[in-house]
N, C-alpha and C. Protein backbone atom coordinates (compact mmCIF):
# COMPACT_ATOMS: atom_id res chain seq x y z
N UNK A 1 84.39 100.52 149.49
CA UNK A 1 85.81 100.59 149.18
C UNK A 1 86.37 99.20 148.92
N UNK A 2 85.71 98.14 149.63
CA UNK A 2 86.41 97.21 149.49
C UNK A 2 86.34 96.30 148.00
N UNK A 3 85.00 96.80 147.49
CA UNK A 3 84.43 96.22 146.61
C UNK A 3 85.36 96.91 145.29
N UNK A 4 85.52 98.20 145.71
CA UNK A 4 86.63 98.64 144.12
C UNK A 4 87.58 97.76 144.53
N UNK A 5 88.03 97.83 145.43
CA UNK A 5 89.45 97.81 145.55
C UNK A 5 89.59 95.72 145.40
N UNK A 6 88.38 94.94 144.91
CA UNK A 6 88.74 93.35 144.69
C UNK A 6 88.14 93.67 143.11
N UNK A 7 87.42 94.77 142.50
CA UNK A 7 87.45 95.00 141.38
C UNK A 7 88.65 95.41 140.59
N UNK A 8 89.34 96.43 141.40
CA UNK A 8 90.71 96.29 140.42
C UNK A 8 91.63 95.54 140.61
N UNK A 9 91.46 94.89 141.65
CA UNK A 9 92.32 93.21 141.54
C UNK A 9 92.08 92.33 140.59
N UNK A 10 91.03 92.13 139.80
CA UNK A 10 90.70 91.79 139.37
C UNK A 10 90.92 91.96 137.94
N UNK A 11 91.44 93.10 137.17
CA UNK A 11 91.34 94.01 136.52
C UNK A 11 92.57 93.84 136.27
N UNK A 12 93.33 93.81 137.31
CA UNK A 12 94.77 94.10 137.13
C UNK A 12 95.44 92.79 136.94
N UNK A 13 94.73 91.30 137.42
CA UNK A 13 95.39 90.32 137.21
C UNK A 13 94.73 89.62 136.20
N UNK A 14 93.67 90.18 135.54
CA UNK A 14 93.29 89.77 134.17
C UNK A 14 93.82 90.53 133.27
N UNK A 15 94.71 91.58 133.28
CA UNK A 15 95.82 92.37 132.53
C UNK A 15 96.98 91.84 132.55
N UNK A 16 97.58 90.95 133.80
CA UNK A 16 98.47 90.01 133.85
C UNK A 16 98.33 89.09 133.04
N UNK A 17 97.23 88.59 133.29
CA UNK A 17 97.13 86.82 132.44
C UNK A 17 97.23 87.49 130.78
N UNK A 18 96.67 88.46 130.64
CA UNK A 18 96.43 88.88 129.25
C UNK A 18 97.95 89.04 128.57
N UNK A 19 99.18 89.80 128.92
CA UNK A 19 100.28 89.95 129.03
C UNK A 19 100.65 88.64 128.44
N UNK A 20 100.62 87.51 129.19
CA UNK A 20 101.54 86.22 130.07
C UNK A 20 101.13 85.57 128.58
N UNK A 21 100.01 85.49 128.17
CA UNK A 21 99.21 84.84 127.08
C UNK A 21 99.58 85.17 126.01
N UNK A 22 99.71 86.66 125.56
CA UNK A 22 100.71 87.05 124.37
C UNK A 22 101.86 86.73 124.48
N UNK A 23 103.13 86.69 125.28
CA UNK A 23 103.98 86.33 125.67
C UNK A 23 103.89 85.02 125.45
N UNK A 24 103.56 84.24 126.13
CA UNK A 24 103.35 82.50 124.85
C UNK A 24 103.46 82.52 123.69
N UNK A 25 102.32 83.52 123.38
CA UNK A 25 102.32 83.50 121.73
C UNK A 25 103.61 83.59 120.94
N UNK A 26 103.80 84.55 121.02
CA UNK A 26 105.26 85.39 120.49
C UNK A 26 106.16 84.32 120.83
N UNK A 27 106.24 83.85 122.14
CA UNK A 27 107.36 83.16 121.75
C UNK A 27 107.25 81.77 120.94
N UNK A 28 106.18 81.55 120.86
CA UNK A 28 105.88 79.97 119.57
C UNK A 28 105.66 81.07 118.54
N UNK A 29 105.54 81.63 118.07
CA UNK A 29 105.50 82.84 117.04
C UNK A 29 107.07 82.37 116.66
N UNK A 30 107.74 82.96 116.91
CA UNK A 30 109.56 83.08 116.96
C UNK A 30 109.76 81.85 116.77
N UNK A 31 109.17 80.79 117.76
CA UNK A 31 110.38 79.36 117.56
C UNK A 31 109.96 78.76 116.06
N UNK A 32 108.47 78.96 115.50
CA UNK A 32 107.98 78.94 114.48
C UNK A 32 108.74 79.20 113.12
N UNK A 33 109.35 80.77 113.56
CA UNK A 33 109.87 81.43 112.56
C UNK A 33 111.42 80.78 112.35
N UNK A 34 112.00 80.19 113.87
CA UNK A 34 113.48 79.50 113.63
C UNK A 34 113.01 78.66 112.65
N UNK A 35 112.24 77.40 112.85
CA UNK A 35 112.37 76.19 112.25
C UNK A 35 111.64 76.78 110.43
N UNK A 36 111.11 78.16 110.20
CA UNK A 36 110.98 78.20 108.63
C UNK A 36 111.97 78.55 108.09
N UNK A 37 112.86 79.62 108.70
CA UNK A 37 114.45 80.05 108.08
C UNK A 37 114.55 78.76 107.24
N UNK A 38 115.25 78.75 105.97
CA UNK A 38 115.86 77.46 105.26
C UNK A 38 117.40 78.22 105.31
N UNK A 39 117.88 79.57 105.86
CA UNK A 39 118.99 79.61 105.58
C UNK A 39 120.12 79.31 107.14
N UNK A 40 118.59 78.69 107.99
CA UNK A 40 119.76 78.61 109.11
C UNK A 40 119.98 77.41 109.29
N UNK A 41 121.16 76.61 109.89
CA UNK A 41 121.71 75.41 110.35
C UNK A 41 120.75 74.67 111.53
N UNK A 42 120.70 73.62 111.43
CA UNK A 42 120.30 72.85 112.25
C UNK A 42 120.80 73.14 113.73
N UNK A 43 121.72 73.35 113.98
CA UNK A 43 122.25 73.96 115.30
C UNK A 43 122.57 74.97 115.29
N UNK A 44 121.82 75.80 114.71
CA UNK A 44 121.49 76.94 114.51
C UNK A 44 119.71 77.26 115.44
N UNK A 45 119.54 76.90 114.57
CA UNK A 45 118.04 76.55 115.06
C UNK A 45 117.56 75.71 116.55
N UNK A 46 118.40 74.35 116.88
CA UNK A 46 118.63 73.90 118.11
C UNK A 46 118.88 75.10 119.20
N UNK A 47 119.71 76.18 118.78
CA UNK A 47 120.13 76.88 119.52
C UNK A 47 119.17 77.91 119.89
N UNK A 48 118.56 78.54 119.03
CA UNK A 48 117.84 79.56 118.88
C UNK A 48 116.93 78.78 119.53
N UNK A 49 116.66 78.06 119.30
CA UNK A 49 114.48 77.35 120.23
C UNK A 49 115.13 76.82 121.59
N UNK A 50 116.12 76.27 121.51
CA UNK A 50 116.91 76.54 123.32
C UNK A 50 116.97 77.72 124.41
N UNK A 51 117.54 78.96 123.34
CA UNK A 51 117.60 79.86 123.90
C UNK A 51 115.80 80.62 124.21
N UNK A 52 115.43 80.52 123.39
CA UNK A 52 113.81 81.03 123.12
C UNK A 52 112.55 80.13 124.15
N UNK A 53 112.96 79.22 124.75
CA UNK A 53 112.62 77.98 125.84
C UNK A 53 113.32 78.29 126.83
N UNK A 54 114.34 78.42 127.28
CA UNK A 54 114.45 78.37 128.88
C UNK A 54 115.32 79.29 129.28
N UNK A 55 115.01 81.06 128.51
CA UNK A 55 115.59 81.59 128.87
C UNK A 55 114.58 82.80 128.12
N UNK A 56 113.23 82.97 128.36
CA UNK A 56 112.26 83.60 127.08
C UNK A 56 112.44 84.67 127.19
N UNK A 57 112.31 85.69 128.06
CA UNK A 57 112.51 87.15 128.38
C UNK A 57 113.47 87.81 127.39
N UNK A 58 114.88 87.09 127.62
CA UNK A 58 116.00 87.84 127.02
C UNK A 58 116.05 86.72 125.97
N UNK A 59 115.75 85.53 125.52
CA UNK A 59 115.82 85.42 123.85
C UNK A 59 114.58 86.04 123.27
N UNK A 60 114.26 86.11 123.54
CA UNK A 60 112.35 87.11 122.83
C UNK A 60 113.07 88.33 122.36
N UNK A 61 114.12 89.60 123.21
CA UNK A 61 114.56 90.02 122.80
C UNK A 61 115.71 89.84 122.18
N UNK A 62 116.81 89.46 121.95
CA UNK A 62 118.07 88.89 121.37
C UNK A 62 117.29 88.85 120.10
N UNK A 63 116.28 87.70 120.20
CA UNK A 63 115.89 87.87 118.41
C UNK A 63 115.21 88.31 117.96
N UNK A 64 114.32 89.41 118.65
CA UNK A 64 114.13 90.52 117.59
C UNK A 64 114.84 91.45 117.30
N UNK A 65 115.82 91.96 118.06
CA UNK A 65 117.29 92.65 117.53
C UNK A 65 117.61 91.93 116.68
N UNK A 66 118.14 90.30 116.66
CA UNK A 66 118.94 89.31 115.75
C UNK A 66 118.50 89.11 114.67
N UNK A 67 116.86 89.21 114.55
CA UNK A 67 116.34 88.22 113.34
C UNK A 67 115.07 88.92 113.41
N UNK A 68 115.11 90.29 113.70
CA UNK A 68 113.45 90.64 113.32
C UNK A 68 113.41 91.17 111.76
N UNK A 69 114.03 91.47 111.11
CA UNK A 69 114.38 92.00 110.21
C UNK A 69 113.62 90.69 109.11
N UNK A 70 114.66 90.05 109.43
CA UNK A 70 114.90 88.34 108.40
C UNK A 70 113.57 87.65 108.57
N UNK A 71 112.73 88.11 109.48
CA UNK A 71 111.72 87.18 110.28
C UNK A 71 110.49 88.65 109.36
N UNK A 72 110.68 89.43 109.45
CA UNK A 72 109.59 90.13 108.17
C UNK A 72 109.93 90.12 106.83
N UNK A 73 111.28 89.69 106.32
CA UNK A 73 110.96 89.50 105.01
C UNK A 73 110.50 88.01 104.59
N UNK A 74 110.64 87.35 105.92
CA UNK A 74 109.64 86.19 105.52
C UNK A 74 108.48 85.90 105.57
N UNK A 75 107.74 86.76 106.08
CA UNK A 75 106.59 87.13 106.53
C UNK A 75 105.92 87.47 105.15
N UNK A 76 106.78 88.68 104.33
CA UNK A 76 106.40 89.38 103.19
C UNK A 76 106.58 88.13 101.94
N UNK A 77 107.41 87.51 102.19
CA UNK A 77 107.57 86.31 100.72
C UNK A 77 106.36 85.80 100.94
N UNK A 78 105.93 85.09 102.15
CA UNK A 78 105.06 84.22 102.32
C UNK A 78 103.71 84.67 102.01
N UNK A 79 103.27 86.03 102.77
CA UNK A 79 102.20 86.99 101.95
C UNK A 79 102.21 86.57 100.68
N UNK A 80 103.37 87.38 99.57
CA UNK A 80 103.07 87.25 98.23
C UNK A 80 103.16 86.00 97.51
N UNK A 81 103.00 84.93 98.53
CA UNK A 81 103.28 83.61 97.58
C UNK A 81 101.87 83.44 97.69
N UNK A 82 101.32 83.65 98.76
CA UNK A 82 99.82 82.84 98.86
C UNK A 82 98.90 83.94 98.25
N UNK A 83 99.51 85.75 98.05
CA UNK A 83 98.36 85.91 97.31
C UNK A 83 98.58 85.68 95.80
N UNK A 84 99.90 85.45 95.09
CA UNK A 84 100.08 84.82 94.03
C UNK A 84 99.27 83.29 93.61
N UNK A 85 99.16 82.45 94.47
CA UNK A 85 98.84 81.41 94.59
C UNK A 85 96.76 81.58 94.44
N UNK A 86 96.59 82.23 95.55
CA UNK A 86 95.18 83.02 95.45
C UNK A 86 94.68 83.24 94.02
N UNK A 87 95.17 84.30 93.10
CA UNK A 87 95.25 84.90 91.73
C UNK A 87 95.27 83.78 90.56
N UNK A 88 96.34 82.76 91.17
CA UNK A 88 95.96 81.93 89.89
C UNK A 88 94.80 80.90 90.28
N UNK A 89 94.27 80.92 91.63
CA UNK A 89 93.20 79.49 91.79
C UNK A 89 91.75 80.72 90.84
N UNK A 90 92.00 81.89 91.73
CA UNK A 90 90.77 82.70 90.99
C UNK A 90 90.95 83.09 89.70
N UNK A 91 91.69 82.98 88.84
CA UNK A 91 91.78 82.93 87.34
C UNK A 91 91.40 81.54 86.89
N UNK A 92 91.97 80.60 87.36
CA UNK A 92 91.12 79.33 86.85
C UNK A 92 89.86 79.27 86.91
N UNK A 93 89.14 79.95 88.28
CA UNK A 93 87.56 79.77 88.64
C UNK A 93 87.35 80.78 87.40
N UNK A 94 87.71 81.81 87.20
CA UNK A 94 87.22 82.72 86.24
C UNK A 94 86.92 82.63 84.84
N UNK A 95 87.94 81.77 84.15
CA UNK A 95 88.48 81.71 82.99
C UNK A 95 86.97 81.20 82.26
N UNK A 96 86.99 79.77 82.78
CA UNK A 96 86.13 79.58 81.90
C UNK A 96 84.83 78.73 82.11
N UNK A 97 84.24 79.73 83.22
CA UNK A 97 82.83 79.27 84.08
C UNK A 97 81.92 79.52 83.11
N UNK A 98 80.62 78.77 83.36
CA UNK A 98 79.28 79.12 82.75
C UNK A 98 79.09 78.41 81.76
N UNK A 99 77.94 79.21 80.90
CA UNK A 99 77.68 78.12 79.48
C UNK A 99 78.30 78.28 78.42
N UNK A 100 78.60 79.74 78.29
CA UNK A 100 79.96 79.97 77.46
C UNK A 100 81.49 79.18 77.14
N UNK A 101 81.92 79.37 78.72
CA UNK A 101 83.19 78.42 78.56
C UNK A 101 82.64 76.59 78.31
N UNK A 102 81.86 76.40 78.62
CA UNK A 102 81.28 74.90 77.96
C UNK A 102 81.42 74.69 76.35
N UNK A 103 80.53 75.67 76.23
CA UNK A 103 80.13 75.99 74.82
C UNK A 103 81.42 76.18 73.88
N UNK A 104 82.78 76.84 74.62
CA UNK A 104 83.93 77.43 73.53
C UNK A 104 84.62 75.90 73.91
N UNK A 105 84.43 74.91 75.24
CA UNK A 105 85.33 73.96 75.39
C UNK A 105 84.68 72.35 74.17
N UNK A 106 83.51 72.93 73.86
CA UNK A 106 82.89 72.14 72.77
C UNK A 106 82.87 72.53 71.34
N UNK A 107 83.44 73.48 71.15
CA UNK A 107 84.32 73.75 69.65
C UNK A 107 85.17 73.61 69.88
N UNK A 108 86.06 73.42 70.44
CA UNK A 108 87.37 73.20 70.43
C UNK A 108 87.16 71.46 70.32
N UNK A 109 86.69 71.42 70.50
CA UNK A 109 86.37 69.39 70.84
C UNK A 109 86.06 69.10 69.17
N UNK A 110 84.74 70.10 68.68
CA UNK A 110 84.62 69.44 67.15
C UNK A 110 85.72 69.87 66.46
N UNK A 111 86.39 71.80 66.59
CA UNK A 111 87.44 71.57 65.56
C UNK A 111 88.78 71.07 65.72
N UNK A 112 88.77 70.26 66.45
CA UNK A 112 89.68 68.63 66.53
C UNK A 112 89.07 67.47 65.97
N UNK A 113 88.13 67.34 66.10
CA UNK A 113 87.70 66.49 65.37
C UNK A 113 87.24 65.39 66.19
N UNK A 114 87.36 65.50 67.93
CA UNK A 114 86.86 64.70 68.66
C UNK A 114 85.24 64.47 69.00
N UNK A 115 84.71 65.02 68.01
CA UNK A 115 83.29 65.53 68.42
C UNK A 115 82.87 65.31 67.02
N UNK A 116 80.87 64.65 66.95
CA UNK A 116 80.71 65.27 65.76
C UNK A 116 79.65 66.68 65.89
N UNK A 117 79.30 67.39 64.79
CA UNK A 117 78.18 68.75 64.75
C UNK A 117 76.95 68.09 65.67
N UNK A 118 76.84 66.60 65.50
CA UNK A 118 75.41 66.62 66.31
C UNK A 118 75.86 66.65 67.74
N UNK A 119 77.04 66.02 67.87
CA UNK A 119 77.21 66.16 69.84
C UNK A 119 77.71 66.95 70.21
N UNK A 120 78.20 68.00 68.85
CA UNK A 120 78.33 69.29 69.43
C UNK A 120 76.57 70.43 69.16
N UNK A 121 76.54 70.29 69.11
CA UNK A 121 74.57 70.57 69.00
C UNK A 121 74.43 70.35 70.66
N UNK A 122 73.98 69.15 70.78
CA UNK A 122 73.74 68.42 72.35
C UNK A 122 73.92 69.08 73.39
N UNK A 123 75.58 69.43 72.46
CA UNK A 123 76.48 69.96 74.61
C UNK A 123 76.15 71.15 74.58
N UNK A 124 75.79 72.14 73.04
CA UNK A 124 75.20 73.23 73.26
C UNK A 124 73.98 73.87 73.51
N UNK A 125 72.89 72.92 73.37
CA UNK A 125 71.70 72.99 73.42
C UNK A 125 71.77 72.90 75.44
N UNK A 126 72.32 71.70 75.55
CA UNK A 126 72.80 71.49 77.20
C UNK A 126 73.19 72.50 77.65
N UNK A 127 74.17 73.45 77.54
CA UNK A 127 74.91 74.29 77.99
C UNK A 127 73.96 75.55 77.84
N UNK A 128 72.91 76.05 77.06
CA UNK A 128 72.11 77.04 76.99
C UNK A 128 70.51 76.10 77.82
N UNK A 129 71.04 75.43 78.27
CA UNK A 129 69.94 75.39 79.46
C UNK A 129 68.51 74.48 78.61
């Protein structure tokens, strides 16, 4: 008996710490989210990471009533900026990899005229390996 009973002590105050640890999180989560707002005031924000610091329980809630809303559509901009951002790095990798895009970036070179047929020969003979 005694042995359950320092097992679910155990159990139960590693469910505590587990709690206590998200609870950190969230709240640097939140003070995070004050200082990205660009539409709030500087003492605005002073206020909010004041209140969210030495008073966490009831500002943790206050601002997710206050600002959970405002605090997911920033969440959602920021999503679609980086997978926008994503889309165009992988369209560049895409566009014009291999021996092909070599090959079309070396006609474009002779019909400018920066190139002659033999060093465009070269970069193609190069480019087909």
């Amino acid at each position: 008996m005694d042995f359950l009973e320092n097992f679910l002590n155990i159990l139960l105050w590693s469910l505590w710490f587990a709690i206590w640890i998200s609870f950190i999180f969230l709240i640097i989560r939140f003070v995070f989210d004050v200082f990205r707002d660009e539409n709030l005031s500087v003492i605005g924000k002073i206020l909010w990471t004041l209140l969210l610091v030495l008073v966490p329980i009831i500002g943790a809630l206050v601002y997710i009533f206050a600002r959970g809303r405002g605090m997911a559509e920033r969440d959602v901009e920021a999503a679609k900026s980086m997978r926008s951002a994503q889309v165009e790095y992988t369209k560049g990798l895409m566009g014009e990899a291999g021996s092909a895009g070599e090959i079309k970036a070396a006609k474009e070179l002779l019909d400018s005229g920066s190139i002659t047929q033999e060093e465009f020969d070269k970069l193609k003979a190069k480019a087909l390996g």
